[in-house]
N, C-alpha and C. Protein backbone atom coordinates (compact mmCIF):
# COMPACT_ATOMS: atom_id res chain seq x y z
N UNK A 1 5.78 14.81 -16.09
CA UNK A 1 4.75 14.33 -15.17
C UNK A 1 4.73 15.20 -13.93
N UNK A 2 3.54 15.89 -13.41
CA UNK A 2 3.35 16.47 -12.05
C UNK A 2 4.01 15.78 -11.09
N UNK A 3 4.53 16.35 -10.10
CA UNK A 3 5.28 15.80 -8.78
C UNK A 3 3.59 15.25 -7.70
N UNK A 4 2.82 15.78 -8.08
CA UNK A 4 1.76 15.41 -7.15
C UNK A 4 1.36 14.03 -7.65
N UNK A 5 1.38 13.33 -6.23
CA UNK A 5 0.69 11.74 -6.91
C UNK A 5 -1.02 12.17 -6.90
N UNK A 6 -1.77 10.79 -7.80
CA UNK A 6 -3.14 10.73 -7.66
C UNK A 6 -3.37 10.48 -6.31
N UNK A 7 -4.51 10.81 -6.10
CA UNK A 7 -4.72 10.94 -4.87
C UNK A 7 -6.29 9.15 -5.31
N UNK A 8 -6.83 8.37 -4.31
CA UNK A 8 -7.05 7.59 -4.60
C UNK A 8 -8.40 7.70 -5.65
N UNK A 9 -8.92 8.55 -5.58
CA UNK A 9 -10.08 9.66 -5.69
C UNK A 9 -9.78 9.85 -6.88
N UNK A 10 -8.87 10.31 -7.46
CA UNK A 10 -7.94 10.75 -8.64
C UNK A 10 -7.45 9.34 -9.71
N UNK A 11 -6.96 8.33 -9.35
CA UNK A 11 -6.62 7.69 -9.50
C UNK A 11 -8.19 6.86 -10.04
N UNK A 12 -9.23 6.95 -9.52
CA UNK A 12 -10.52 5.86 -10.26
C UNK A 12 -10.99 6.91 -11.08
N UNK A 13 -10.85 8.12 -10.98
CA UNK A 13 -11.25 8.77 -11.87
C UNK A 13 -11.02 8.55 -12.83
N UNK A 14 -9.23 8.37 -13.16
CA UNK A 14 -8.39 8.38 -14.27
C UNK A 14 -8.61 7.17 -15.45
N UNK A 15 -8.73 6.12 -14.17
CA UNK A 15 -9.75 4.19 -14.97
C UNK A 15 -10.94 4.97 -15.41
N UNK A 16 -11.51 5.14 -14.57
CA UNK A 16 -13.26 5.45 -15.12
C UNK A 16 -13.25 6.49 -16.71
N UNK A 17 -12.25 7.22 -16.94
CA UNK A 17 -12.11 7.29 -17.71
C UNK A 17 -11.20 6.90 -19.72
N UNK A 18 -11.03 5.42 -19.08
CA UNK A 18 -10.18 4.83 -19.87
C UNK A 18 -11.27 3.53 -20.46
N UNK A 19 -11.24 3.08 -21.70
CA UNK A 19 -11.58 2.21 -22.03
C UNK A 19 -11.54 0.79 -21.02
N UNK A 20 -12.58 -0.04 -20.87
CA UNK A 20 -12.61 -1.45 -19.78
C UNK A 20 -11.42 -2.04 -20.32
N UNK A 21 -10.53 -2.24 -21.44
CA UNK A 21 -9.31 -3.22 -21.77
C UNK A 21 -8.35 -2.79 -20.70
N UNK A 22 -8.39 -1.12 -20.99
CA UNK A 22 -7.36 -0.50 -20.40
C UNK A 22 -7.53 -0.46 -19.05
N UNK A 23 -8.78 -0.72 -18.17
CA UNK A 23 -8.86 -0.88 -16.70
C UNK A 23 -8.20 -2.10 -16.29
N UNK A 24 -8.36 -3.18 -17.33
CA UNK A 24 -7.93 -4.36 -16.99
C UNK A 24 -6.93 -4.42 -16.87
N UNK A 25 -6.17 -3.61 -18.11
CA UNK A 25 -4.93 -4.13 -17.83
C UNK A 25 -4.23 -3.23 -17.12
N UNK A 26 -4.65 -2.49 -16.30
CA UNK A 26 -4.13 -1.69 -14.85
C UNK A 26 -4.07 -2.58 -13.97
N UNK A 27 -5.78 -3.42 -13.97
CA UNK A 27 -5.81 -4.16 -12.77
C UNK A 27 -4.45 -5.45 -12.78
N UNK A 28 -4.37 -6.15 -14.21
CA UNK A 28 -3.74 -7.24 -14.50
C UNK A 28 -2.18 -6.95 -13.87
N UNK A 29 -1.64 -5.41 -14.69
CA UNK A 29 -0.08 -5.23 -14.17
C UNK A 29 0.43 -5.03 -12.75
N UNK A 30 -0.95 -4.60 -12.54
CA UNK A 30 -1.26 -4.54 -10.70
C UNK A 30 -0.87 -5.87 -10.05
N UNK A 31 -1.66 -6.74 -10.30
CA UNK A 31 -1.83 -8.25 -10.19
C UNK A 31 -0.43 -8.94 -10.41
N UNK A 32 0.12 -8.64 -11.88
CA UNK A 32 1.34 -9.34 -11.93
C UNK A 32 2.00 -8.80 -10.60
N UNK A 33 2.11 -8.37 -10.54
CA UNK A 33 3.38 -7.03 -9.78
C UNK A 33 3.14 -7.52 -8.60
N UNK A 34 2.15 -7.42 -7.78
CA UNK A 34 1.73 -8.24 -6.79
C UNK A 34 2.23 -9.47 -6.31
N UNK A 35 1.67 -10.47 -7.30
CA UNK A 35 2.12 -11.88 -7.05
C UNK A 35 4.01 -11.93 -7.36
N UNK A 36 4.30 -11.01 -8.29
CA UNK A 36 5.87 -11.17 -8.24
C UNK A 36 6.45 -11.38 -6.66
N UNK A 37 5.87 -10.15 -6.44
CA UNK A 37 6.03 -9.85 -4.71
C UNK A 37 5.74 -11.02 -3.64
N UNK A 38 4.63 -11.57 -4.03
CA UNK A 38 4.65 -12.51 -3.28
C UNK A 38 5.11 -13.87 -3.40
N UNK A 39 5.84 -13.96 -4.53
CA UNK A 39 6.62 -15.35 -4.78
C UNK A 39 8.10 -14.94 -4.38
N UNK A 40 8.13 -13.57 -4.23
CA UNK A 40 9.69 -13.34 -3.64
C UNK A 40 9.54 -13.72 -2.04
N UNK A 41 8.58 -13.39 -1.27
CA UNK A 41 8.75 -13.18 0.06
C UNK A 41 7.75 -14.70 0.50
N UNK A 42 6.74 -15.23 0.11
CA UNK A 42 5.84 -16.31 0.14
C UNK A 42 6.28 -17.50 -0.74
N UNK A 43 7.34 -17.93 -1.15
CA UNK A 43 7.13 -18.87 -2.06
C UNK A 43 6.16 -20.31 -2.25
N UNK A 44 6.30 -21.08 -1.25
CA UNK A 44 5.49 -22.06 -0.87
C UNK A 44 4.34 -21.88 -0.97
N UNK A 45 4.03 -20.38 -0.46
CA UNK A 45 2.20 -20.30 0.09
C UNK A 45 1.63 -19.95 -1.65
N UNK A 46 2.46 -19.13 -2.21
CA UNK A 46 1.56 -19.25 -3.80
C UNK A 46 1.95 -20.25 -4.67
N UNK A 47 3.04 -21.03 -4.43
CA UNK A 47 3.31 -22.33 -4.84
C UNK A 47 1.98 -23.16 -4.84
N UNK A 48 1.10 -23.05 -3.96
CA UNK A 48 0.60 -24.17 -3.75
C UNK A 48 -1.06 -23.34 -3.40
N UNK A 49 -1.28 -22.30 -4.64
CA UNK A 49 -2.23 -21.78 -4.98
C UNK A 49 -2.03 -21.52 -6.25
N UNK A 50 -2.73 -22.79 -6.95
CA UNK A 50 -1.87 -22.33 -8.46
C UNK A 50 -3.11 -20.93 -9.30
N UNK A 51 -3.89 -20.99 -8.64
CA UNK A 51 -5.37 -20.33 -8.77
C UNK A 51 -5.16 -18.55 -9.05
N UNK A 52 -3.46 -18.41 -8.24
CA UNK A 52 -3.19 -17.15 -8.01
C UNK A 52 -2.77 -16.56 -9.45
N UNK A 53 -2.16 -17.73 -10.33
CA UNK A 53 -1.24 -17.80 -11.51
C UNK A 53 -2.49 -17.76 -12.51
N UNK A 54 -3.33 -18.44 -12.71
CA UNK A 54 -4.67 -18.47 -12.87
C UNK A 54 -5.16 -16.96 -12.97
N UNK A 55 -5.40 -16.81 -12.46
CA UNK A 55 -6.11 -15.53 -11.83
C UNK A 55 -5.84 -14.28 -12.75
N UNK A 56 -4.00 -13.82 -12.66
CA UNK A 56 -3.68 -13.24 -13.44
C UNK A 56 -3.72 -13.47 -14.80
N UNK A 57 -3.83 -14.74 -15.40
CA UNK A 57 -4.01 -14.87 -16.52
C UNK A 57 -5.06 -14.35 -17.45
N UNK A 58 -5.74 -14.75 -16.41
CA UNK A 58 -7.80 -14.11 -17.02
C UNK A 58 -7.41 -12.88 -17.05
N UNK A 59 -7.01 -12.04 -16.05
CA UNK A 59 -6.92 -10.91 -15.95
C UNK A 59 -6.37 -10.34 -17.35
N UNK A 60 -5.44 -11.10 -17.80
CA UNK A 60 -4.53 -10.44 -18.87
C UNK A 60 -5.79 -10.68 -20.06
N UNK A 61 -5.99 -11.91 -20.15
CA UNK A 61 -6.99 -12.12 -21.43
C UNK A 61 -7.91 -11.24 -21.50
N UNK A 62 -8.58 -10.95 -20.46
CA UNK A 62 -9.63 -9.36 -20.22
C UNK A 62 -8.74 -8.67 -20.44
N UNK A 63 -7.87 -8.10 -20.68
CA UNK A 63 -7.20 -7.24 -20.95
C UNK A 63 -6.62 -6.97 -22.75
N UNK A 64 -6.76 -8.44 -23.07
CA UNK A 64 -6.18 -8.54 -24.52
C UNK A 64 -7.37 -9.06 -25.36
N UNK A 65 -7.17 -9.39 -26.39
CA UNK A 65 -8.51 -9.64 -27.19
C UNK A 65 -8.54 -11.34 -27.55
N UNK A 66 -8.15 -11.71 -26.22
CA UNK A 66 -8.45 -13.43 -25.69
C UNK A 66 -9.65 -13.43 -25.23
N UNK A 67 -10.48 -15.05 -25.68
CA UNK A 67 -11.69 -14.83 -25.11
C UNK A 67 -11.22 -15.29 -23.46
N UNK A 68 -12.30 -14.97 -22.54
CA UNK A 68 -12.20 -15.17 -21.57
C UNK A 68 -13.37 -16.33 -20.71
N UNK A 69 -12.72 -17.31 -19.70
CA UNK A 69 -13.26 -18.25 -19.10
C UNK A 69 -15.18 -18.22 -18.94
N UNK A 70 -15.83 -19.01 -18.65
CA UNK A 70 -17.04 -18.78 -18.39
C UNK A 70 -16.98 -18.63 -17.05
N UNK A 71 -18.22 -17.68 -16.56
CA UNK A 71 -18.28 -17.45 -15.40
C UNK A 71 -18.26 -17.85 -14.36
N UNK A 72 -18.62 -19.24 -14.37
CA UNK A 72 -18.41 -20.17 -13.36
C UNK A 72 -16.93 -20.75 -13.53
N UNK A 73 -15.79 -20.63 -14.12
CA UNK A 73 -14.75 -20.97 -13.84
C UNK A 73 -14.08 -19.68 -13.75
N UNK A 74 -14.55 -18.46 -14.00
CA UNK A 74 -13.95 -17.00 -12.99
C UNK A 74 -14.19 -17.28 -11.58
N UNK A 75 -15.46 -17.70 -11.25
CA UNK A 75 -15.40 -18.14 -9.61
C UNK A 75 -15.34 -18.41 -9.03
N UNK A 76 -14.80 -19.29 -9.82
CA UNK A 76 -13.80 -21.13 -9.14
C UNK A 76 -12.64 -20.73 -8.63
N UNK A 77 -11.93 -19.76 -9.86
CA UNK A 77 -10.82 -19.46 -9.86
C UNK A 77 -10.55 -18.64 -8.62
N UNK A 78 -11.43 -17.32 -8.86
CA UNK A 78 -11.85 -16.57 -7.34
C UNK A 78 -11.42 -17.11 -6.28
N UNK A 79 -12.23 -17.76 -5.92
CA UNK A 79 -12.48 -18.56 -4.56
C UNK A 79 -10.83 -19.60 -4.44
N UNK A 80 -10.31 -19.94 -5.40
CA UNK A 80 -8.94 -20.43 -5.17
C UNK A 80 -8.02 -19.62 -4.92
N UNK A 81 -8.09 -17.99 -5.40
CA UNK A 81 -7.46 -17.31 -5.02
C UNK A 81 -7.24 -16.77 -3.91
N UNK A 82 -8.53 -16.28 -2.76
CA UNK A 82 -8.62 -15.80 -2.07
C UNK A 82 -9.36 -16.21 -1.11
N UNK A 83 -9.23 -18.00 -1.14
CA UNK A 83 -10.06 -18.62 0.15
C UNK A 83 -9.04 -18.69 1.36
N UNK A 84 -7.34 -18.04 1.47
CA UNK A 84 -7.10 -18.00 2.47
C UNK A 84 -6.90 -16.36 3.44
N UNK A 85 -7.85 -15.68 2.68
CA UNK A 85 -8.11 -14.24 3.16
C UNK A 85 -9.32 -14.63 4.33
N UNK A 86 -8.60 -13.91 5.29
CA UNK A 86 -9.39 -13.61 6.26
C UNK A 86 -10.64 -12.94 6.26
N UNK A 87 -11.57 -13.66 7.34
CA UNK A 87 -12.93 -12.86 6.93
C UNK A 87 -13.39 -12.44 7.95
N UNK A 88 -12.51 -12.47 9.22
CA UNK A 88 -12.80 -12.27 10.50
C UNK A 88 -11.44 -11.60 11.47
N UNK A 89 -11.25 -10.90 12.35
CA UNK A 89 -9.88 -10.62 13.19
C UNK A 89 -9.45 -12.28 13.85
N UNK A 90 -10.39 -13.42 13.68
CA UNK A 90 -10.40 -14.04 14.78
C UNK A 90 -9.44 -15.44 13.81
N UNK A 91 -9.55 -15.20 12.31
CA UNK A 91 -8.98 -15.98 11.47
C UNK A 91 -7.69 -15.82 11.54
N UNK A 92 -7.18 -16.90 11.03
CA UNK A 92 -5.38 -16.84 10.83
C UNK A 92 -5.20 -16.11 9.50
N UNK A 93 -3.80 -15.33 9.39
CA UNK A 93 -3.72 -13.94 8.72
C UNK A 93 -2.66 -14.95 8.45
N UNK A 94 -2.41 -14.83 6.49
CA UNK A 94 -1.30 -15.26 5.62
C UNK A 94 -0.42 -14.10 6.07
N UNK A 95 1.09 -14.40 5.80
CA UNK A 95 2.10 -13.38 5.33
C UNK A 95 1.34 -12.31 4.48
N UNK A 96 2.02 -10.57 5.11
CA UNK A 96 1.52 -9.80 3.90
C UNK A 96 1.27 -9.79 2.37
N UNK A 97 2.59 -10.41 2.36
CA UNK A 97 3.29 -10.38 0.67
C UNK A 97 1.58 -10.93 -0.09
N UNK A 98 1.49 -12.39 0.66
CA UNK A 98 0.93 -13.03 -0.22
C UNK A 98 -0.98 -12.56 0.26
N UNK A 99 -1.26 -12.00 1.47
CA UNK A 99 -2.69 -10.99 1.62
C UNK A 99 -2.82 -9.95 0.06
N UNK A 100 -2.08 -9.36 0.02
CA UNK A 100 -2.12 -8.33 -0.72
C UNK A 100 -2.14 -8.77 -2.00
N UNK A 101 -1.53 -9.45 -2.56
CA UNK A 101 -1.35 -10.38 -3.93
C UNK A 101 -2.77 -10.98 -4.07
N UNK A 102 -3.08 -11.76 -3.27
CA UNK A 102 -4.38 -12.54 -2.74
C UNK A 102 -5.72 -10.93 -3.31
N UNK A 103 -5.51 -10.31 -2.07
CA UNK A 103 -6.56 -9.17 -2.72
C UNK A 103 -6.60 -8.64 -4.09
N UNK A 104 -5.10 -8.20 -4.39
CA UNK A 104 -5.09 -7.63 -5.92
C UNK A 104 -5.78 -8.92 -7.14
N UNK A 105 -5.55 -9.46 -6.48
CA UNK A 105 -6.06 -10.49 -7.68
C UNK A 105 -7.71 -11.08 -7.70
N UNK A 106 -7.91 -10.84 -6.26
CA UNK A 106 -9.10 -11.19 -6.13
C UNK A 106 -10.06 -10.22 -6.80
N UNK A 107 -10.17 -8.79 -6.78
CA UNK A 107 -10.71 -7.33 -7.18
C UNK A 107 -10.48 -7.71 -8.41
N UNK A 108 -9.52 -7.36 -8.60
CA UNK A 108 -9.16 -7.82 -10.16
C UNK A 108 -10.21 -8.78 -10.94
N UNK A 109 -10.55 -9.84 -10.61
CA UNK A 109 -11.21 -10.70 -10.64
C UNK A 109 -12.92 -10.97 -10.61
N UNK A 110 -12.91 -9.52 -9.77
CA UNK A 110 -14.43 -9.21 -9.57
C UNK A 110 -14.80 -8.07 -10.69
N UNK A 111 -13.65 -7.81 -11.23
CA UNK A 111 -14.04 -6.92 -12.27
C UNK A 111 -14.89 -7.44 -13.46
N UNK A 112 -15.04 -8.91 -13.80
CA UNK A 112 -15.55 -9.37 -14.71
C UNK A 112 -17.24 -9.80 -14.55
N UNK A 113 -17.39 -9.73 -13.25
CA UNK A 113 -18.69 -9.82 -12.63
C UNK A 113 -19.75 -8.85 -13.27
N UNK A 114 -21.26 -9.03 -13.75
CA UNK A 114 -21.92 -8.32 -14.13
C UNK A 114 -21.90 -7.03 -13.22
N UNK A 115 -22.15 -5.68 -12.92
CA UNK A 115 -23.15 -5.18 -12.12
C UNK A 115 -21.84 -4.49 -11.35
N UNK A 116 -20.54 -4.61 -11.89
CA UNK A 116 -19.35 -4.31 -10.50
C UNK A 116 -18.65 -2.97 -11.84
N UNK A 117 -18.44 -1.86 -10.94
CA UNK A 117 -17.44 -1.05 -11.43
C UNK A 117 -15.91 -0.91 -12.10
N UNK A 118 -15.78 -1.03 -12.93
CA UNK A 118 -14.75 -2.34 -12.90
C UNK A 118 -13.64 -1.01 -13.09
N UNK A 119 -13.72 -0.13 -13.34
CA UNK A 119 -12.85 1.00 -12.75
C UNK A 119 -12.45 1.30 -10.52
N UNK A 120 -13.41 1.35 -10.59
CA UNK A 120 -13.24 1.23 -9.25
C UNK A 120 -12.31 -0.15 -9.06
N UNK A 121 -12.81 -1.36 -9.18
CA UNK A 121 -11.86 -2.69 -8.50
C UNK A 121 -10.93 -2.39 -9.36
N UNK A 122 -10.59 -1.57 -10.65
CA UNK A 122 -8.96 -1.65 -10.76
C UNK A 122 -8.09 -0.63 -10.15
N UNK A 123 -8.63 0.40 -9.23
CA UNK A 123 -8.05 1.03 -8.54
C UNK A 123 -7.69 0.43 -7.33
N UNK A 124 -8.65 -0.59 -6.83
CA UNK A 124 -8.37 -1.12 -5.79
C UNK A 124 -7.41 -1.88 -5.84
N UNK A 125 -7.19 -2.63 -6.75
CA UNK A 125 -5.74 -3.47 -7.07
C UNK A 125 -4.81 -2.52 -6.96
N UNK A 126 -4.71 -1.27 -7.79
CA UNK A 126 -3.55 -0.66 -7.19
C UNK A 126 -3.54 -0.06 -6.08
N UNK A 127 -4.59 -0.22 -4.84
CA UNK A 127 -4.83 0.19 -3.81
C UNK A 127 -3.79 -1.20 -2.98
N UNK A 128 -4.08 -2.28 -3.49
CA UNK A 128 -3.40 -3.63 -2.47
C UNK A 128 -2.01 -3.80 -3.13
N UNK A 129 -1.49 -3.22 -3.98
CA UNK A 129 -0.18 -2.98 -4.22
C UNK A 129 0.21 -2.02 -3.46
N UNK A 130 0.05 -1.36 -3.36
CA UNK A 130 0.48 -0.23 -2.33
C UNK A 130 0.51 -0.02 -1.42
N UNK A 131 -0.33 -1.46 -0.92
CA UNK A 131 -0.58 -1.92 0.66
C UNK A 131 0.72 -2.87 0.49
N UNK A 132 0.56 -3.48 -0.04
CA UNK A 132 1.68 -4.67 -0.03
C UNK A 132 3.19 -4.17 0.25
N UNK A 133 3.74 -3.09 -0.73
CA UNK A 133 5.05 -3.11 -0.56
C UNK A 133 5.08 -2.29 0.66
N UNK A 134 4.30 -1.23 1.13
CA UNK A 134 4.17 -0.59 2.42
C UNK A 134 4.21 -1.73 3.41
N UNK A 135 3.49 -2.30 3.41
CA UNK A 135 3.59 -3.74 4.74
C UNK A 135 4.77 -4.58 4.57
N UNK A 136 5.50 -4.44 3.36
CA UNK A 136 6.71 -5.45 3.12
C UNK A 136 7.82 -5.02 3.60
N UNK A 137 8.06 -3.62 2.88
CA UNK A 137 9.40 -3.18 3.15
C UNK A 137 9.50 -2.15 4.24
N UNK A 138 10.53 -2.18 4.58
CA UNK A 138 11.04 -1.15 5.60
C UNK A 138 11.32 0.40 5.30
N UNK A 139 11.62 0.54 4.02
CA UNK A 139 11.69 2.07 3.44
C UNK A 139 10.34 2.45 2.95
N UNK A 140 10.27 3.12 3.79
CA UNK A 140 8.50 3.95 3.72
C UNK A 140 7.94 4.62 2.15
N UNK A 141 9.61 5.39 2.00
CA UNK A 141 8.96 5.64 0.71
C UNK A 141 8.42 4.74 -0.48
N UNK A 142 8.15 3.26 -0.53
CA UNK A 142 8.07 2.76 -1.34
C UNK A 142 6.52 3.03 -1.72
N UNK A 143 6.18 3.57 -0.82
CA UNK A 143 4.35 3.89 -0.79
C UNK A 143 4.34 5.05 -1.84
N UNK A 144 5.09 5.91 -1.79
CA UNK A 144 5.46 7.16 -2.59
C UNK A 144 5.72 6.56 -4.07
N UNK A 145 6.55 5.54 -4.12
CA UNK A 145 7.63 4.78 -5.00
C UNK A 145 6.49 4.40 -5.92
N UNK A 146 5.71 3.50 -5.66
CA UNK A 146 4.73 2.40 -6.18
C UNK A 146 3.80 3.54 -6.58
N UNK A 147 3.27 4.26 -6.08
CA UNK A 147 2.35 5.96 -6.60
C UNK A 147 2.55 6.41 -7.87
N UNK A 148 3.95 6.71 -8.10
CA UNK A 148 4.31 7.18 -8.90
C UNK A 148 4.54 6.29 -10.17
N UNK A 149 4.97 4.94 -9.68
CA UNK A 149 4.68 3.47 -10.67
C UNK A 149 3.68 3.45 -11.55
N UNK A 150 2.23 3.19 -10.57
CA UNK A 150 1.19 3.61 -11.07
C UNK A 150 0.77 4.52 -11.59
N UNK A 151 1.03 6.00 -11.71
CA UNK A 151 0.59 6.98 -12.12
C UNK A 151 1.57 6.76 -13.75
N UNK A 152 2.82 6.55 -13.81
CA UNK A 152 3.23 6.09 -15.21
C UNK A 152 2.33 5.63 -15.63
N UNK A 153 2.00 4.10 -15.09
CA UNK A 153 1.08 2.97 -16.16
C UNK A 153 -0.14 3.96 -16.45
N UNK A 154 -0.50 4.79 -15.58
CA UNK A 154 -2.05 5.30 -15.87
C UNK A 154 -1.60 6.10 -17.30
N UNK A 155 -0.39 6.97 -16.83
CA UNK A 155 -0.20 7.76 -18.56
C UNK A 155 0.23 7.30 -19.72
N UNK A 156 1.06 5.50 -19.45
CA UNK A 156 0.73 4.55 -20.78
C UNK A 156 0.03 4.25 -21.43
N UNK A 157 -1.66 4.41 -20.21
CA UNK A 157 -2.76 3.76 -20.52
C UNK A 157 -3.74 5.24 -21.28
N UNK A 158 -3.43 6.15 -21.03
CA UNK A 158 -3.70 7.41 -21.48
C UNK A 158 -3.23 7.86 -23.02
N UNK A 159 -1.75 7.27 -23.33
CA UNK A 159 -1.19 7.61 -24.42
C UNK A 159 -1.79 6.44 -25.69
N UNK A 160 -2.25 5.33 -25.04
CA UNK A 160 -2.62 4.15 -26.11
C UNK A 160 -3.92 3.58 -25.26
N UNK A 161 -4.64 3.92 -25.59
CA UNK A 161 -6.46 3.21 -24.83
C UNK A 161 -6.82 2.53 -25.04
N UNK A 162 -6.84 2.17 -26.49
CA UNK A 162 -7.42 1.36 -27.24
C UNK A 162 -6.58 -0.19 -27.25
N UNK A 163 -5.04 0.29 -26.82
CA UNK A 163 -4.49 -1.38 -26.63
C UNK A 163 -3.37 -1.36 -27.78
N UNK A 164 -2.94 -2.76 -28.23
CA UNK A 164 -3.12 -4.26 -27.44
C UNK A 164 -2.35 -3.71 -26.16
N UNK A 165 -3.09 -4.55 -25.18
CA UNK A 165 -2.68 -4.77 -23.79
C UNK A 165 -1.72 -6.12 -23.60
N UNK A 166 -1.17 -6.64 -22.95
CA UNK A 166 -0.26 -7.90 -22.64
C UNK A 166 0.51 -7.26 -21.38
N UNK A 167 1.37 -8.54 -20.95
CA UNK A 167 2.57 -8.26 -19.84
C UNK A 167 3.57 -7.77 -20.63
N UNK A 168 3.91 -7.34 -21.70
CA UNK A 168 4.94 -6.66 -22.12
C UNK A 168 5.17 -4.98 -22.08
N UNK A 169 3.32 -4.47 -22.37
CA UNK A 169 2.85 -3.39 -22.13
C UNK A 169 3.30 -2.35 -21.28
N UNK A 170 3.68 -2.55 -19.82
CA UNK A 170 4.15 -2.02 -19.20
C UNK A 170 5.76 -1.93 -18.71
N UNK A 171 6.58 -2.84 -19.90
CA UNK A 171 8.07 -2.84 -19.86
C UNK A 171 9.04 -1.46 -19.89
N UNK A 172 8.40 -0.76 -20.32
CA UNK A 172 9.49 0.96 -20.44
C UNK A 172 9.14 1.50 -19.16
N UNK A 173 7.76 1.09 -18.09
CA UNK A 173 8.42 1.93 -17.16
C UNK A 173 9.13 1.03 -15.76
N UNK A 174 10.31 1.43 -15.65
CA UNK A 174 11.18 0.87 -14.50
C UNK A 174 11.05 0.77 -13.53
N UNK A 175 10.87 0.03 -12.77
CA UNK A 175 10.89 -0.44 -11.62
C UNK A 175 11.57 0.31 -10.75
N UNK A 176 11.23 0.51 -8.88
CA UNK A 176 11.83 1.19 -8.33
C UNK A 176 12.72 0.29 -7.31
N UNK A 177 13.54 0.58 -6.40
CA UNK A 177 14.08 0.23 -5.56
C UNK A 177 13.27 -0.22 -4.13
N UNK A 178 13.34 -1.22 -3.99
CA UNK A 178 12.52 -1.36 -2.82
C UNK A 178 13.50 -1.59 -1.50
N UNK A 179 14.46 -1.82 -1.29
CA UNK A 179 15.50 -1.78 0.12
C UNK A 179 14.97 -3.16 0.87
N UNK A 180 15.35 -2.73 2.03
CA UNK A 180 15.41 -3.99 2.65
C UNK A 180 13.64 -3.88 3.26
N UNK A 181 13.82 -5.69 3.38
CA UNK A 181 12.71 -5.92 4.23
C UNK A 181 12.09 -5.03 5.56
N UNK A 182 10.83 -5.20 5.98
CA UNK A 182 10.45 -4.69 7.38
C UNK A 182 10.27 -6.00 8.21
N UNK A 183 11.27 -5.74 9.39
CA UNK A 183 11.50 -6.63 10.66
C UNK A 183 10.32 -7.25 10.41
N UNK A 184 9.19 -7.00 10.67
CA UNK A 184 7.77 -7.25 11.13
C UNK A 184 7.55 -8.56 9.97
N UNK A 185 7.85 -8.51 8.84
CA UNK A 185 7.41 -9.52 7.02
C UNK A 185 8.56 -10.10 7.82
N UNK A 186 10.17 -9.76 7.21
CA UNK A 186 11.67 -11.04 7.53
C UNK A 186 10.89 -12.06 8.90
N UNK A 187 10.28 -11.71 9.84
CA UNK A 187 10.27 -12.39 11.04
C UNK A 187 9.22 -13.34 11.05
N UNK A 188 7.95 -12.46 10.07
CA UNK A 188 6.88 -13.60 10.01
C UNK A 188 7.30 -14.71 9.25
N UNK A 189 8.31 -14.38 7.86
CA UNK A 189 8.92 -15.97 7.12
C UNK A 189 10.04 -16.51 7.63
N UNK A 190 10.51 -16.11 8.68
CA UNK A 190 11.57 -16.67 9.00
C UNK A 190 10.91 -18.23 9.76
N UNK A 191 11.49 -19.14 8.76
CA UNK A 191 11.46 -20.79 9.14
C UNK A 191 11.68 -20.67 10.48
N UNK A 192 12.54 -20.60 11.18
CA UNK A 192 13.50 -20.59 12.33
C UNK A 192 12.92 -19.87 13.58
């Protein structure tokens, strides 16, 4: 694999050129990966959005050869996911963990919408992953870390196009080290 990451530009190119299963299930592993994140650092707040769990699910079924919800319960679901995203500077702002999870899933989500690029919103999911662990952790490189994450899944998704897709799909490539928290996330959950 090149040492150069995709650049974001690079990266929708790479969807736009992959079968829609295989966008999905960029967006979906995106999504899992996400909400993992945010049930480590948010527990309560996606506890009690079950919409988020939801969310990824569709995602996966678009991704696998499950039929998928009718449209009006994609936007039910939507709107449960991401009715505590801010829509203003003037709104109250969730913990990162669970913003970013919240977005990845939401994009994700809009991918099933008539009329929407659905390469593009699965780049953007891995755009709010990459926001996420950058806003989470304190070791910078994880922005680098998660790049290179993604750029694997893109050449999983390159080596097999056609599928089956699932959460198992992306098990051979390993996970990176993420270090400790950033002051800024530990302080916003700190109960105390």
């Amino acid at each position: 694999m090149n040492d150069q990451l995709l650049s974001f530009e690079e990266l929708q190119q790479a969807l736009r050129d992959l079968p829609r299963k295989a966008q999905f299930a960029f967006a979906a592993i995106c999504a899992t990966r996400a909400l993992a994140e945010a049930n480590l650092h948010s527990p309560q707040l996606t506890a009690s959005r079950p919409a988020l769990e939801r969310g990824v699910d569709i995602l996966w079924r678009a991704a696998g050869d499950e039929p998928i919800p009718s449209a009006e319960e994609v936007a039910s679901v939507h709107g449960g996911a991401t009715d505590l995203l801010p829509m203003s500077e003037d709104d109250t702002w969730p913990e990162d963990a669970f913003l970013f999870a919240s977005k990845a899933i939401g994009l994700g989500l809009l991918m099933l919408r008539d009329g929407v690029d659905a390469w593009k919103a699965a780049a953007s999911c891995g755009g709010a992953m990459k926001n996420l662990v950058t806003s989470v952790y304190a070791d910078r490189r994880v922005w680098r870390n998660e790049g290179v994450w993604q750029q694997q899944a893109i050449e999983l998704l390159r080596s097999n196009p056609a599928g089956p897709f699932n959460r198992k799909s992306f098990d051979t490539i390993p996970e990176y080290e993420r270090g400790a928290r950033a002051a800024s996330d530990a302080a916003a959950s700190d109960p105390g």
